[in-house]
N, C-alpha and C. Protein backbone atom coordinates (compact mmCIF):
# COMPACT_ATOMS: atom_id res chain seq x y z
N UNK A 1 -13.51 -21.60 20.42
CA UNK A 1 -13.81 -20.59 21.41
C UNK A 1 -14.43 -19.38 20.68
N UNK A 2 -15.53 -18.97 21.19
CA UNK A 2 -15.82 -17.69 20.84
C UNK A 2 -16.23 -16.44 21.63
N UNK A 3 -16.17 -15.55 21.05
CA UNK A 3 -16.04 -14.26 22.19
C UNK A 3 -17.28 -13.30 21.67
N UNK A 4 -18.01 -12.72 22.60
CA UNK A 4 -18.88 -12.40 21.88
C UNK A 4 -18.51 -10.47 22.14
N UNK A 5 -18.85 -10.36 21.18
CA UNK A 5 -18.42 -8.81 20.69
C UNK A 5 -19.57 -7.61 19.79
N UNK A 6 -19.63 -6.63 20.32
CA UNK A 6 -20.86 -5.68 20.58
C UNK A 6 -20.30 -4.44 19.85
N UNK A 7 -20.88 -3.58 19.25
CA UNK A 7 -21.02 -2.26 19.22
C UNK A 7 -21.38 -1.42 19.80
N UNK A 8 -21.15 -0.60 20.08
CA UNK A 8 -21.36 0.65 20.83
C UNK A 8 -21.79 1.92 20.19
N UNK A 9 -23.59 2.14 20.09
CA UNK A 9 -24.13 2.48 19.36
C UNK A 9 -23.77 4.19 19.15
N UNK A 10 -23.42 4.40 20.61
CA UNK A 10 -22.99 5.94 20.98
C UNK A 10 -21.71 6.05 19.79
N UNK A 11 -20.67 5.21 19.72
CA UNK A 11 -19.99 5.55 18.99
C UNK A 11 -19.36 4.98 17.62
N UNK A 12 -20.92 4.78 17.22
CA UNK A 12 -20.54 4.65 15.19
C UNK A 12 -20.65 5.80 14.73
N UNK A 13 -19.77 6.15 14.05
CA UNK A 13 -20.09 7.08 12.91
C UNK A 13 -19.82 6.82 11.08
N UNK A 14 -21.05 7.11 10.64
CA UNK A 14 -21.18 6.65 9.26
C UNK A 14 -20.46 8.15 8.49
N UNK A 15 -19.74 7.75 7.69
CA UNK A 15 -19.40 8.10 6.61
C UNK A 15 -19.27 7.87 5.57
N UNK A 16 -19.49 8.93 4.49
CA UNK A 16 -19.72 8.85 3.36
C UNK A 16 -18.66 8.66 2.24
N UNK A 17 -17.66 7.94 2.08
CA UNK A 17 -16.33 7.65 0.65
C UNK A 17 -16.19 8.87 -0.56
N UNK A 18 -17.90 8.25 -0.72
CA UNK A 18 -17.84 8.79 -2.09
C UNK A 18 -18.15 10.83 -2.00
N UNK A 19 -18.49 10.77 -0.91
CA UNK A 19 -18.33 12.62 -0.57
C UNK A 19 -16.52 13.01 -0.32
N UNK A 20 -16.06 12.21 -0.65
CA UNK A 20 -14.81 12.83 0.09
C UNK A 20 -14.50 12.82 1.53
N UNK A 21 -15.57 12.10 1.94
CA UNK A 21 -15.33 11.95 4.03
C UNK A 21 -14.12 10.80 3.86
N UNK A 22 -13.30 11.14 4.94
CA UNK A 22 -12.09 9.71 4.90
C UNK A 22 -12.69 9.53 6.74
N UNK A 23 -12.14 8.07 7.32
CA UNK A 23 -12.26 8.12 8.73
C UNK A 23 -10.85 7.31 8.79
N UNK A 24 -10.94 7.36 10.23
CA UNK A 24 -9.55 7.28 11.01
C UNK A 24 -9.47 5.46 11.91
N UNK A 25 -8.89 4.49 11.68
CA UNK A 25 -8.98 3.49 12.72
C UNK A 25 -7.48 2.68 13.01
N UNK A 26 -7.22 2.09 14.21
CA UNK A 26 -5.92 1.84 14.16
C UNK A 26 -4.84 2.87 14.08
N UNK A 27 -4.85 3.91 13.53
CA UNK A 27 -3.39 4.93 13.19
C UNK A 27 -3.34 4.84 11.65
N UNK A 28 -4.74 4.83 10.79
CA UNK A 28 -4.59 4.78 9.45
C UNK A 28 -5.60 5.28 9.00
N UNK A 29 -5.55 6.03 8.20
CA UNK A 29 -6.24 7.04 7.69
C UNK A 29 -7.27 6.23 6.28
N UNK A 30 -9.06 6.21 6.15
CA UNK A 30 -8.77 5.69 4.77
C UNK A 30 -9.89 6.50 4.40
N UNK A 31 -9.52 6.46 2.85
CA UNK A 31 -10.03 7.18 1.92
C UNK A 31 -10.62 6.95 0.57
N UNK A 32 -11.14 7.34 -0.46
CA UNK A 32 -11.78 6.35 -1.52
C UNK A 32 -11.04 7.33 -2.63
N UNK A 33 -9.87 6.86 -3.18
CA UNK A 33 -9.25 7.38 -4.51
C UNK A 33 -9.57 6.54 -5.75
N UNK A 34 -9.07 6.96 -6.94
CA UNK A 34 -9.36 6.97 -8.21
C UNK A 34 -8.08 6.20 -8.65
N UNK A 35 -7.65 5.55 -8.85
CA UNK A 35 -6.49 4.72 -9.59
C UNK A 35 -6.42 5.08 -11.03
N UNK A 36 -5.33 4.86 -11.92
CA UNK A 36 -4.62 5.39 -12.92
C UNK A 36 -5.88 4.54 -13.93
N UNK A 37 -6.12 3.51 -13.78
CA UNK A 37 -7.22 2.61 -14.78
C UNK A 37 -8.66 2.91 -14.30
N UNK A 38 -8.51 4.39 -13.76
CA UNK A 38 -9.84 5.04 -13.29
C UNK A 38 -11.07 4.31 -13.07
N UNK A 39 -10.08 3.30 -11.89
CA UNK A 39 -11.14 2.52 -10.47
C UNK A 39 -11.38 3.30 -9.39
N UNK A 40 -11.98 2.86 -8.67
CA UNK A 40 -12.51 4.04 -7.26
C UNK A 40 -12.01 2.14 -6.33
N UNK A 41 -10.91 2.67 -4.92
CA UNK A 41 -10.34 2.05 -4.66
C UNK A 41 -10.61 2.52 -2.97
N UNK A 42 -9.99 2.38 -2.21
CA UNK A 42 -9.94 2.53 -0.73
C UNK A 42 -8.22 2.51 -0.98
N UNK A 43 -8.13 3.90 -0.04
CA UNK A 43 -6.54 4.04 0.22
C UNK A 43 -6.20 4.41 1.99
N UNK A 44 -5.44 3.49 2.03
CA UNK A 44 -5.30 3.50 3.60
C UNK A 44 -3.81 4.34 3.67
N UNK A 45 -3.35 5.14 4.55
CA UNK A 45 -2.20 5.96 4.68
C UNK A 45 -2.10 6.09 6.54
N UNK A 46 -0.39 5.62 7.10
CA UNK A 46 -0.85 5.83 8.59
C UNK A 46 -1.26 7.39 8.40
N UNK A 47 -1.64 7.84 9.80
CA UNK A 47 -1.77 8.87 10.40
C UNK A 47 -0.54 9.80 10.52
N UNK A 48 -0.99 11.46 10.67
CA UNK A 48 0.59 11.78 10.60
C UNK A 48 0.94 11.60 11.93
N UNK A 49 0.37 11.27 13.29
CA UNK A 49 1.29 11.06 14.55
C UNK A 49 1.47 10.04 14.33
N UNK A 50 1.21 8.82 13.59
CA UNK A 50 2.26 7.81 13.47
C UNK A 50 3.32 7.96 12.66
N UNK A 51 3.33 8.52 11.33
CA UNK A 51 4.43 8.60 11.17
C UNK A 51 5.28 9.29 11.54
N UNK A 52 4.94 10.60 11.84
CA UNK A 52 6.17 11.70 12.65
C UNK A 52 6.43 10.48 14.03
N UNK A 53 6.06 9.80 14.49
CA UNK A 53 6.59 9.18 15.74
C UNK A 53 7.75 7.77 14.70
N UNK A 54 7.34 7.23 13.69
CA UNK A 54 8.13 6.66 13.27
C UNK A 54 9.21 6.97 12.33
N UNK A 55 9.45 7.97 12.09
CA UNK A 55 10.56 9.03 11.54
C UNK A 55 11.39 9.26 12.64
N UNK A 56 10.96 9.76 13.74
CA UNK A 56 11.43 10.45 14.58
C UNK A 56 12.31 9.12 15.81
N UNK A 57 11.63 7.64 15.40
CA UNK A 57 12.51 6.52 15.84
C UNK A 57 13.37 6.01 15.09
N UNK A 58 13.23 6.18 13.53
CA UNK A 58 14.26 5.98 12.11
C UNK A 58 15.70 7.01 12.20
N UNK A 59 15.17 8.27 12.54
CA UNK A 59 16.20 9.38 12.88
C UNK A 59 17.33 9.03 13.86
N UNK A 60 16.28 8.51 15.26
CA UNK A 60 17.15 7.78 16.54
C UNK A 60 18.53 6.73 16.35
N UNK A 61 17.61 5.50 15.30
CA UNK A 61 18.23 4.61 15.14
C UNK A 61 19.66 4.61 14.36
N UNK A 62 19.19 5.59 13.12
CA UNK A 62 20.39 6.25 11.98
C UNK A 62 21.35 7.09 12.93
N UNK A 63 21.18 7.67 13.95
CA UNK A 63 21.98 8.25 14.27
C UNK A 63 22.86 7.69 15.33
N UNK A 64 22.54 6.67 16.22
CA UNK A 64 23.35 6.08 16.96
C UNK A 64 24.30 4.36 16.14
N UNK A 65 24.11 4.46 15.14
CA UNK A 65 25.01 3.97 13.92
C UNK A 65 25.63 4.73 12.62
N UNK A 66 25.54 5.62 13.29
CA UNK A 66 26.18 6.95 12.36
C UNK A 66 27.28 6.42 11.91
N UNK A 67 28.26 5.77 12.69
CA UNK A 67 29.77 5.49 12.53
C UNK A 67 29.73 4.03 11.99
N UNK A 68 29.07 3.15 11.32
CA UNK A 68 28.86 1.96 11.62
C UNK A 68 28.26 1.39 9.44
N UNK A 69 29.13 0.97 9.20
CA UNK A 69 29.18 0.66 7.53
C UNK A 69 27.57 0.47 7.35
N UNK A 70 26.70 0.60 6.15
CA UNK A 70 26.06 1.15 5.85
C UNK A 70 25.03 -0.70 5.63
N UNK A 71 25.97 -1.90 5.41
CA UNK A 71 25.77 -2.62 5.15
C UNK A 71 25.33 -3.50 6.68
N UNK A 72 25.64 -2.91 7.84
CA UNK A 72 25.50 -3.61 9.14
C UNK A 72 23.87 -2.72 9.35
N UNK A 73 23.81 -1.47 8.87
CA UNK A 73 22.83 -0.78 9.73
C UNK A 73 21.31 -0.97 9.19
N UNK A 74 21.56 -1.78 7.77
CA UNK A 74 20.44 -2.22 7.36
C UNK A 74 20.41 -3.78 7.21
């Protein structure tokens, strides 16, 4: 089966890595860093409304097993 699938010219936007432009897709941020064996790499990081939304469900969860051995809650 195949599906046929299009771009939408109104909304590409090109960016540049190696200027320091990062772009945004999914809830992940990416970017072109330098690694310790001074490679130039792509670094993906979520977004901060994803993670403040997934902190803020980690917080939920820790706290309604507050009372509950440490070994059940993980």
């Amino acid at each position: 089966m195949r599906i046929n699938v299009g771009l939408n010219e109104e909304k590409i936007k090109t960016v540049d890595l190696k200027n320091g432009e990062t772009f945004s897709f999914l809830d992940f941020d990416f970017m072109l860093v330098k690694t310790k064996q001074c490679k130039t790499e792509i670094q993906k990081m979520p977004r901060m409304r994803a993670r403040t939304y997934l902190l803020k469900r980690l917080k939920e969860i820790f706290r309604k097993f507050i009372s509950q051995p440490v070994d059940m809650v993980i």
